[in-house]
PDB file of N, CA and C in Angstrom:
ATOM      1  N   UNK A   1      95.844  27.171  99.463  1.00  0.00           N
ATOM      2  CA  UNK A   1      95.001  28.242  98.973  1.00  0.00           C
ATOM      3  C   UNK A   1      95.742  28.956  97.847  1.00  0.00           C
ATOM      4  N   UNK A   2      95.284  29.398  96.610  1.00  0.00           N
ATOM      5  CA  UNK A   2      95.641  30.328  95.721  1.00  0.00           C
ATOM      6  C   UNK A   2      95.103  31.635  95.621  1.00  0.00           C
ATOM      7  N   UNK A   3      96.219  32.626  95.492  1.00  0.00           N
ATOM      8  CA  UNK A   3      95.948  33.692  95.296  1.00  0.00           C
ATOM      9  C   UNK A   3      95.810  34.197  94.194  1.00  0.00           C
ATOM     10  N   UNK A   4      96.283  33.912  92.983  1.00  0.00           N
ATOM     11  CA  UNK A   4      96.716  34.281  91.959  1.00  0.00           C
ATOM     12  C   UNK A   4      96.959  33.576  90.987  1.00  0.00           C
ATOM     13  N   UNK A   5      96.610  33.239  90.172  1.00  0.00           N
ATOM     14  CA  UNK A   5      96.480  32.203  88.656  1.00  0.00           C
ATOM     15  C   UNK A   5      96.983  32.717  87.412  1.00  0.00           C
ATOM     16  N   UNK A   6      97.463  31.698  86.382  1.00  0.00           N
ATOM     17  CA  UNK A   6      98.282  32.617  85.174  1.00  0.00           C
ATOM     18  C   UNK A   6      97.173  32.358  84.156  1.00  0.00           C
ATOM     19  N   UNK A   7      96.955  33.018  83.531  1.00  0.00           N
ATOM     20  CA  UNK A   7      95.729  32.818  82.616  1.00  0.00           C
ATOM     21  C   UNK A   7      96.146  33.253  80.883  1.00  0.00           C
ATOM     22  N   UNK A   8      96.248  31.825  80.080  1.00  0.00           N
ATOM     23  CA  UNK A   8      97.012  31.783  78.945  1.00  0.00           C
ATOM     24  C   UNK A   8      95.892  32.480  78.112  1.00  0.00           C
ATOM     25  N   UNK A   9      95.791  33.481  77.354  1.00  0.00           N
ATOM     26  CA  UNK A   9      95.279  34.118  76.310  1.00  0.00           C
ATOM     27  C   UNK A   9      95.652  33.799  74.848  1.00  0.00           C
ATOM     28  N   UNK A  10      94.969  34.110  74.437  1.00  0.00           N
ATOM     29  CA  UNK A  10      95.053  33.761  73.009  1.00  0.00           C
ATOM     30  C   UNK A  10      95.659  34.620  71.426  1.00  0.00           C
ATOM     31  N   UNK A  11      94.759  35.965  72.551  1.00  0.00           N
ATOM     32  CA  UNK A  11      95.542  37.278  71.515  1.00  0.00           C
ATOM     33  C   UNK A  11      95.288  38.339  72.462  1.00  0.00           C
ATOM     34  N   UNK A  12      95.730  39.623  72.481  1.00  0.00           N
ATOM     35  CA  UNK A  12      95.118  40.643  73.091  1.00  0.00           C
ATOM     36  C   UNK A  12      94.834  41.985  72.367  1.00  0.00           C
ATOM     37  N   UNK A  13      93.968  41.954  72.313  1.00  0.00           N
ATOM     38  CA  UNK A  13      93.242  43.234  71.516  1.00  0.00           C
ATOM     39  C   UNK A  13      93.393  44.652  71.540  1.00  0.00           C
ATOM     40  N   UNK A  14      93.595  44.758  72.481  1.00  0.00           N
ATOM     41  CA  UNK A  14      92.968  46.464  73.007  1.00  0.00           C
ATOM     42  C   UNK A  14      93.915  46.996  74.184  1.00  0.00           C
ATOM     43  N   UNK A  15      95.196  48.107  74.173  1.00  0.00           N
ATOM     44  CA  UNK A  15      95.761  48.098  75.806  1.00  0.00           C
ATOM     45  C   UNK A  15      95.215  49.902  75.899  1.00  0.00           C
ATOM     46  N   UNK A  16      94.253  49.693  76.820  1.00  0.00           N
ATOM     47  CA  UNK A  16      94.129  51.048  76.971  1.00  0.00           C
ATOM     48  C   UNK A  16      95.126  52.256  77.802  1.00  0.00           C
ATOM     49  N   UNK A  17      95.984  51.879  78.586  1.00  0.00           N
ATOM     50  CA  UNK A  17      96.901  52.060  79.534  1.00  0.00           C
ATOM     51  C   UNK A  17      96.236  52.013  81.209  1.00  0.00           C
ATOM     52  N   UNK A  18      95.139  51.877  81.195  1.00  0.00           N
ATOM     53  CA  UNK A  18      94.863  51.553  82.218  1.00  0.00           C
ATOM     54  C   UNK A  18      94.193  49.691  82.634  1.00  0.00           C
ATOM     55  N   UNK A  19      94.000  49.304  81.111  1.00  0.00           N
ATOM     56  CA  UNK A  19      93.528  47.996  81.160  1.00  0.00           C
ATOM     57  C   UNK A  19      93.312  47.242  79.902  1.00  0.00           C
ATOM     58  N   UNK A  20      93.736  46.138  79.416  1.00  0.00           N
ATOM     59  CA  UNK A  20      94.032  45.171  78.412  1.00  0.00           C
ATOM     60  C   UNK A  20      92.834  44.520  78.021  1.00  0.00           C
ATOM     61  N   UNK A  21      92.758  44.311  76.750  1.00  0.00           N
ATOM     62  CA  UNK A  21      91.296  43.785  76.485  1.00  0.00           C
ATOM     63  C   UNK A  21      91.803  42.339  75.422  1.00  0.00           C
ATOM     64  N   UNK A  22      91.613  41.142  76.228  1.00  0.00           N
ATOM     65  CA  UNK A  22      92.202  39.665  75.766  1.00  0.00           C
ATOM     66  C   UNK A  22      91.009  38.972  75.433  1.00  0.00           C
ATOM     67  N   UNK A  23      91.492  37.755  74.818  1.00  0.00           N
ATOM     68  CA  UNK A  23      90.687  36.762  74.157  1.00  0.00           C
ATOM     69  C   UNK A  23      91.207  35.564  74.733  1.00  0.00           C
ATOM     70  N   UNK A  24      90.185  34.813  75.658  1.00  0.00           N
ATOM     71  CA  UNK A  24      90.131  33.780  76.258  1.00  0.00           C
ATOM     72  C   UNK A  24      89.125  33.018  75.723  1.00  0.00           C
ATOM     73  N   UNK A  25      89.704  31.415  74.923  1.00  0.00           N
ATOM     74  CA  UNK A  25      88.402  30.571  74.268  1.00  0.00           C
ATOM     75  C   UNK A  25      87.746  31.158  73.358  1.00  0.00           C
ATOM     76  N   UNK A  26      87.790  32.258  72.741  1.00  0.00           N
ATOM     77  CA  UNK A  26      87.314  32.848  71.953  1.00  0.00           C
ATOM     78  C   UNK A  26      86.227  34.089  72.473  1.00  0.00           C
ATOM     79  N   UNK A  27      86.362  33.970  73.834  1.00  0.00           N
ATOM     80  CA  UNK A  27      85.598  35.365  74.425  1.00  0.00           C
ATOM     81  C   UNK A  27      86.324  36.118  74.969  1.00  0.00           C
ATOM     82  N   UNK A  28      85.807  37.552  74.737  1.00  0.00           N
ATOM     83  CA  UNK A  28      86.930  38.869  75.338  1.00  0.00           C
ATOM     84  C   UNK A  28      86.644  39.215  76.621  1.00  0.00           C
ATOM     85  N   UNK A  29      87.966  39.323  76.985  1.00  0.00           N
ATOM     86  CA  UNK A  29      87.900  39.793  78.634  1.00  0.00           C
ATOM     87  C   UNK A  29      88.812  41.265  78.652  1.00  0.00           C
ATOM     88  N   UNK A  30      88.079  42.035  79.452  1.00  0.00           N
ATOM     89  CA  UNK A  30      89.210  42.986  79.957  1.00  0.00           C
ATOM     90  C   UNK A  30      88.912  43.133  81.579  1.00  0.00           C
ATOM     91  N   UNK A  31      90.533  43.262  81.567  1.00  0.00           N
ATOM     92  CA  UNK A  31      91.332  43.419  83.102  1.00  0.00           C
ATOM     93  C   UNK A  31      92.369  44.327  82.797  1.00  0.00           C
ATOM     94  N   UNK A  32      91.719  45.567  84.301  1.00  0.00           N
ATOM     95  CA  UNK A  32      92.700  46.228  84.649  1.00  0.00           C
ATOM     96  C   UNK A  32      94.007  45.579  84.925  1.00  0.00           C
ATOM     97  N   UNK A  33      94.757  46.671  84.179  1.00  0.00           N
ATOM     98  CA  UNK A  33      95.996  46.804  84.457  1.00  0.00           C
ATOM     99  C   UNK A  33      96.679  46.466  85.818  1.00  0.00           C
ATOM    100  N   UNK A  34      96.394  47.043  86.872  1.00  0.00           N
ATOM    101  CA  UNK A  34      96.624  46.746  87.912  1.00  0.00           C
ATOM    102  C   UNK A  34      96.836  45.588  88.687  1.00  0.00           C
ATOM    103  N   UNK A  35      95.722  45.007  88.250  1.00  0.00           N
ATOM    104  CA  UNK A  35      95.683  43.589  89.190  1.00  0.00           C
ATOM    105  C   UNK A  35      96.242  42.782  87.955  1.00  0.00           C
ATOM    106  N   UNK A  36      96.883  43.394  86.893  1.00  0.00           N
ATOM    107  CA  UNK A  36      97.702  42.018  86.088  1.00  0.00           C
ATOM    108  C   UNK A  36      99.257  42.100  86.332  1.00  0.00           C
ATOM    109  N   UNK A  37      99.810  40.922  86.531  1.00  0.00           N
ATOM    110  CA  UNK A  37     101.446  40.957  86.862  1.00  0.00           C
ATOM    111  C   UNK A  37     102.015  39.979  86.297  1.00  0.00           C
ATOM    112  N   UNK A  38     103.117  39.862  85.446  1.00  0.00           N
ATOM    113  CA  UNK A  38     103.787  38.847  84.608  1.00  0.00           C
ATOM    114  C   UNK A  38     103.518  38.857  83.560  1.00  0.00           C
ATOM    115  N   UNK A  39     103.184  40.285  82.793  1.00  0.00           N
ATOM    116  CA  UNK A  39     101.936  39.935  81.136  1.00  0.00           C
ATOM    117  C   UNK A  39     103.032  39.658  80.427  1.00  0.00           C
ATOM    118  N   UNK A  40     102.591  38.452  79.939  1.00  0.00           N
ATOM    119  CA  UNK A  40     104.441  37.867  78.734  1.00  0.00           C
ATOM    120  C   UNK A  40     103.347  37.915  77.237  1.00  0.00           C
ATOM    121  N   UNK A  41     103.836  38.381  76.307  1.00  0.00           N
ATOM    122  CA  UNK A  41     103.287  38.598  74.769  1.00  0.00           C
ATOM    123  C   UNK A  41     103.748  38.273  73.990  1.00  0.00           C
ATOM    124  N   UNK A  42     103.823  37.482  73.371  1.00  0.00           N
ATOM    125  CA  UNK A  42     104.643  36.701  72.332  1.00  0.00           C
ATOM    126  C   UNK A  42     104.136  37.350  70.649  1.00  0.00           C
ATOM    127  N   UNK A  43     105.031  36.916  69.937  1.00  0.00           N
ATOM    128  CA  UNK A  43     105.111  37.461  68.732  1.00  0.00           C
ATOM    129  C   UNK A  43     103.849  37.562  67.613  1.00  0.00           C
ATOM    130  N   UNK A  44     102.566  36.663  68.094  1.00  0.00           N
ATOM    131  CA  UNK A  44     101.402  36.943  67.757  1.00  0.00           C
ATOM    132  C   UNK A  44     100.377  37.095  68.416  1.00  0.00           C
ATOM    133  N   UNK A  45     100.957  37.781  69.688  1.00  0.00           N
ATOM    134  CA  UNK A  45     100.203  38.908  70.570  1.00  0.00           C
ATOM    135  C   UNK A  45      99.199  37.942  71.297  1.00  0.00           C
ATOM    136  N   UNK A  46      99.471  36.572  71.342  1.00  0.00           N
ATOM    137  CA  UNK A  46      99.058  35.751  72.387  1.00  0.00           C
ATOM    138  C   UNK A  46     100.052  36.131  73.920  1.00  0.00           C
ATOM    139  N   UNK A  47      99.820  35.101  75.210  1.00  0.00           N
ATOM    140  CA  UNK A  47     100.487  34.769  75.871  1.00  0.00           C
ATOM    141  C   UNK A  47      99.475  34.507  77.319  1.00  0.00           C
ATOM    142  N   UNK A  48     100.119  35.082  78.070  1.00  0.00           N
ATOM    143  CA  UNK A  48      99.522  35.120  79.320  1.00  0.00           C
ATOM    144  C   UNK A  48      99.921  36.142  80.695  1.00  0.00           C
ATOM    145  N   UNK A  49      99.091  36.323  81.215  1.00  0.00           N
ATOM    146  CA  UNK A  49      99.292  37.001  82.862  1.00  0.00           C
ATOM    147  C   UNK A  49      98.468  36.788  83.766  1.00  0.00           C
ATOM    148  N   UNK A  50      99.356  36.846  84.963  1.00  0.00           N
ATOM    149  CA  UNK A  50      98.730  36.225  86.294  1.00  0.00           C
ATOM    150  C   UNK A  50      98.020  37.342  86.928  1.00  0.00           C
ATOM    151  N   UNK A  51      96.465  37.056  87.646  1.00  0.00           N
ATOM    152  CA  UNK A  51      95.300  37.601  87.986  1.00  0.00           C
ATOM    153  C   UNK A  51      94.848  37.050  89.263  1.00  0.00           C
ATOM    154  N   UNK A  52      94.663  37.903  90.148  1.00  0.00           N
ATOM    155  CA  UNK A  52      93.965  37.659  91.214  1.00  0.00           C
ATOM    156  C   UNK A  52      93.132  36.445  91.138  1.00  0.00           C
ATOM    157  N   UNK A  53      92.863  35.635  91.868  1.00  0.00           N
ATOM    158  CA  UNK A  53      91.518  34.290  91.609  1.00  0.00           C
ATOM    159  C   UNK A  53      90.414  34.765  91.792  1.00  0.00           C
ATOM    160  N   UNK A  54      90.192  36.001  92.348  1.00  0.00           N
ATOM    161  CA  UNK A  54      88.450  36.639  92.487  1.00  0.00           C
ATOM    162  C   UNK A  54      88.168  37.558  91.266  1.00  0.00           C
ATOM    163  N   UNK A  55      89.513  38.058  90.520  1.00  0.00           N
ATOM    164  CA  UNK A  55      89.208  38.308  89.307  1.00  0.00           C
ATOM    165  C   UNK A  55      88.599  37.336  87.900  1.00  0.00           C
ATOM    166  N   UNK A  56      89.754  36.376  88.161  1.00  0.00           N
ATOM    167  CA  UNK A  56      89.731  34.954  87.036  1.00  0.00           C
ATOM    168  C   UNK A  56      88.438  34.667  87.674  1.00  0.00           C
ATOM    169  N   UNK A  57      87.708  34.332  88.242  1.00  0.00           N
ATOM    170  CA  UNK A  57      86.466  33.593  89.033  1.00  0.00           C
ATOM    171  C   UNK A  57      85.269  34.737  88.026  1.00  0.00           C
ATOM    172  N   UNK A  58      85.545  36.403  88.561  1.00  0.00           N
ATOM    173  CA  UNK A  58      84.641  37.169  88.354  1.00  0.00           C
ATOM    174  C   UNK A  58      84.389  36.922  86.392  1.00  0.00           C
ATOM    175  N   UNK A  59      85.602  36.646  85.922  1.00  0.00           N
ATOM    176  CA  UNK A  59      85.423  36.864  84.235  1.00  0.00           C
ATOM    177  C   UNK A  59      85.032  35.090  83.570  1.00  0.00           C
ATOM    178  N   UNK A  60      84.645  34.483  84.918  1.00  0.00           N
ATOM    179  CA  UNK A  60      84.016  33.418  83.985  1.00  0.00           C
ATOM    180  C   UNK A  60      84.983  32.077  84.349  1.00  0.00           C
ATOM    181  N   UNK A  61      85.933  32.287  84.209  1.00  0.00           N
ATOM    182  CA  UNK A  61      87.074  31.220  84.395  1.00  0.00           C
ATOM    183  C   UNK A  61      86.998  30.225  85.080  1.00  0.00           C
ATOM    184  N   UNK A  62      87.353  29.375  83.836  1.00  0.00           N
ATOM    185  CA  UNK A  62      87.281  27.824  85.523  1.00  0.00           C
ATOM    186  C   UNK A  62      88.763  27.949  86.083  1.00  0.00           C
ATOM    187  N   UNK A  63      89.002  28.074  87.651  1.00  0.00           N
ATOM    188  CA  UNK A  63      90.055  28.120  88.383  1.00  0.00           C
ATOM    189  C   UNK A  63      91.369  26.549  87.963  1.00  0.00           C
ATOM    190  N   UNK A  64      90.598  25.698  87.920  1.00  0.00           N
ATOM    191  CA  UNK A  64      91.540  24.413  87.876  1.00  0.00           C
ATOM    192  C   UNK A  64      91.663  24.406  86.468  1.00  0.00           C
ATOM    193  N   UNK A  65      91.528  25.047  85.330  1.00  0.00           N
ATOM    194  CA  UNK A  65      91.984  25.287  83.796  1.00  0.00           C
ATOM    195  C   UNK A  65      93.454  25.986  84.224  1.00  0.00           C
ATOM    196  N   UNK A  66      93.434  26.839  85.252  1.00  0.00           N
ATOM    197  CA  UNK A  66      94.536  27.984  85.152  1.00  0.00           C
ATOM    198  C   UNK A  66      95.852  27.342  85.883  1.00  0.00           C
ATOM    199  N   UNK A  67      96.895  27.761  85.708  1.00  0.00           N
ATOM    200  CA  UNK A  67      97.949  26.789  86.583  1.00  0.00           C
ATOM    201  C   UNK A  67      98.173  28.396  87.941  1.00  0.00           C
ATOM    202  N   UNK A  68      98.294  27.758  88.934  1.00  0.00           N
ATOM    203  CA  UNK A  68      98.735  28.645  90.085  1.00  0.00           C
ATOM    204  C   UNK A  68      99.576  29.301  89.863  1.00  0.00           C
ATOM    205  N   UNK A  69      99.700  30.370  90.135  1.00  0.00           N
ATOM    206  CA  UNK A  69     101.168  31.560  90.529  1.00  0.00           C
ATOM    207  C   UNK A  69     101.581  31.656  91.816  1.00  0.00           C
ATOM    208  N   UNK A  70     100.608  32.149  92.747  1.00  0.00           N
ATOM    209  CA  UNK A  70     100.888  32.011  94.109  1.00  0.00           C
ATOM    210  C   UNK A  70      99.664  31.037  94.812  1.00  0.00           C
ATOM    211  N   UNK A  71     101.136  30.700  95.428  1.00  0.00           N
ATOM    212  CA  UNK A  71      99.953  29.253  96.382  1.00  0.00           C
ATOM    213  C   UNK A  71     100.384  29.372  97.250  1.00  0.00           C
ATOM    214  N   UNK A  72      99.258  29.715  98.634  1.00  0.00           N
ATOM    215  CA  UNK A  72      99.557  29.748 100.025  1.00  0.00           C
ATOM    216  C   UNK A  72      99.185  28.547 100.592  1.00  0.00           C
ATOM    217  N   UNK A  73     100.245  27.775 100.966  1.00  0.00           N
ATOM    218  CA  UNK A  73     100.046  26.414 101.962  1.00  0.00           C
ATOM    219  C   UNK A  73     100.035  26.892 103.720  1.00  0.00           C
ATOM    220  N   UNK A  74      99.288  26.263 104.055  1.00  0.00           N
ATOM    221  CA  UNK A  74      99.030  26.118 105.573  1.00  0.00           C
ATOM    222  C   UNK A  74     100.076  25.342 106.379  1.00  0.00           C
ATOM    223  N   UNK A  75     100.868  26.214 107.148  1.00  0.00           N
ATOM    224  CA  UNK A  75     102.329  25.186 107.672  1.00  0.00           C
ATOM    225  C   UNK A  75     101.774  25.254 108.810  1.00  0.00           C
ATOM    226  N   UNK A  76     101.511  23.944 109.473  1.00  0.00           N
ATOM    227  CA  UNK A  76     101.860  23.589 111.026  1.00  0.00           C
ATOM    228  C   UNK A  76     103.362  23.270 111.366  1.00  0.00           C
ATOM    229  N   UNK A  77     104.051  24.094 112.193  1.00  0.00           N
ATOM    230  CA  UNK A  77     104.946  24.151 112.597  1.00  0.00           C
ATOM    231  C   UNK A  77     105.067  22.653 114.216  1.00  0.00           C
ATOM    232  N   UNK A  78     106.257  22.213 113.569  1.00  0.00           N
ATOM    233  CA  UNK A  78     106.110  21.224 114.638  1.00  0.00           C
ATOM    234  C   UNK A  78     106.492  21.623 115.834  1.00  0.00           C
ATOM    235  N   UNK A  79     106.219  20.493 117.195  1.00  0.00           N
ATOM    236  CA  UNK A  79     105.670  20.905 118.300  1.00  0.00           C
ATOM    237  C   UNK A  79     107.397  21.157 118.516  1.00  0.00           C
ATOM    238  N   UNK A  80     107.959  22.603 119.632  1.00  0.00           N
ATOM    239  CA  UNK A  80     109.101  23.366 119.555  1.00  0.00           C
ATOM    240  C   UNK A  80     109.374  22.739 121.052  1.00  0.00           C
ATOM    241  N   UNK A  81     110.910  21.764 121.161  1.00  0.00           N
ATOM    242  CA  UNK A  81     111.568  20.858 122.378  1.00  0.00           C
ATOM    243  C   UNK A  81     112.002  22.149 123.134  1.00  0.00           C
ATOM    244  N   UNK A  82     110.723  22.061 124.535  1.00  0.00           N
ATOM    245  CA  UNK A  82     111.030  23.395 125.281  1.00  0.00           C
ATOM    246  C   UNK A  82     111.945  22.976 126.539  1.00  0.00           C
ATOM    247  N   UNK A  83     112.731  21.899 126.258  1.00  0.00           N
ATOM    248  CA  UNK A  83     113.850  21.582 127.255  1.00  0.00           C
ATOM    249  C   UNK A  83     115.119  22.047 126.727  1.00  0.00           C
ATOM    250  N   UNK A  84     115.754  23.099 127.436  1.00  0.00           N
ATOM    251  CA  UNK A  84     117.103  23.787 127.168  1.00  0.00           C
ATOM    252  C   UNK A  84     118.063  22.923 128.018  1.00  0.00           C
ATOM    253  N   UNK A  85     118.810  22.843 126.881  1.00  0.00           N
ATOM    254  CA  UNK A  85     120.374  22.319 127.628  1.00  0.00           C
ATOM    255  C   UNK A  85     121.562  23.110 127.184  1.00  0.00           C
ATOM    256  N   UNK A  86     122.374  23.081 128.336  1.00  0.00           N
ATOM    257  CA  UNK A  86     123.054  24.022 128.461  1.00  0.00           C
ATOM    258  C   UNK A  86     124.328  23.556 128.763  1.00  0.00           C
ATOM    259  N   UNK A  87     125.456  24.441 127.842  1.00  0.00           N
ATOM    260  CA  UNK A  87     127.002  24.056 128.044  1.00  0.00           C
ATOM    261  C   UNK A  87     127.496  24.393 129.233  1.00  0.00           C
ATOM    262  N   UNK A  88     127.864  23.375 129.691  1.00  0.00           N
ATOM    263  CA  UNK A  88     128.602  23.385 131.273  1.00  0.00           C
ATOM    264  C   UNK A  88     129.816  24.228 131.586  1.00  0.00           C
ATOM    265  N   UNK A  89     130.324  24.710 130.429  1.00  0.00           N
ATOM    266  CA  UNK A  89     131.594  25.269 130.175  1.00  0.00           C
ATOM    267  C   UNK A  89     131.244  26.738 130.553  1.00  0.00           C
ATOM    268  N   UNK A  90     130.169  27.186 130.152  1.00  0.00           N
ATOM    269  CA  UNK A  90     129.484  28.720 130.522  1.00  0.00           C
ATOM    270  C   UNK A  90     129.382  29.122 131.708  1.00  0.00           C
ATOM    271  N   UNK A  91     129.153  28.245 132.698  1.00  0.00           N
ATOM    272  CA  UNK A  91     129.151  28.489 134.343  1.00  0.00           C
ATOM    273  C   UNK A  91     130.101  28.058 135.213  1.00  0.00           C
ATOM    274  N   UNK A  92     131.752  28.297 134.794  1.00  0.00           N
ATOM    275  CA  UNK A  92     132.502  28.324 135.564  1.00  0.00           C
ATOM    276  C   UNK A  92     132.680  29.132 136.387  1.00  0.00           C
TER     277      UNK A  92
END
């Protein structure tokens, strides 16, 4: 499962201090500030930052364009050897 996707921009327009106004594909998106983390800006004010996936989803985005940030895998923990053995040396 993903939580969070990095979403490469193109330029960013507008930082209001509460929320950034970017150019994705040639259409503008703005996202609060808040839910953005990692905003990297490079020297012609392209780059990218990572966004919630119900955000990226809400502004249009195809999810499998974006590369993951956080990815929650499902661990089955294997089955735990409930036979104790014990050093003989302890019960003298």
């Amino acid at each position: 499962m993903i939580k969070s996707v990095r979403i490469k921009f193109e330029k960013i327009l507008c930082d209001t201090g509460k929320a950034i106004l970017i150019r994705v594909d040639g259409i503008e998106h703005w996202i609060p500030k808040k839910l953005c983390r990692n905003l990297i800006i490079n020297s012609k004010l392209g780059g990218n930052v990572c966004v919630p996936v119900f955000k990226a989803e809400e502004l249009g985005l195809n999810i499998d364009d974006c590369k993951p940030d956080i990815e929650i895998i499902h661990h089955i923990p294997e089955e735990i050897n409930q036979e104790i053995k014990h050093d003989a040396n302890l019960f003298k």
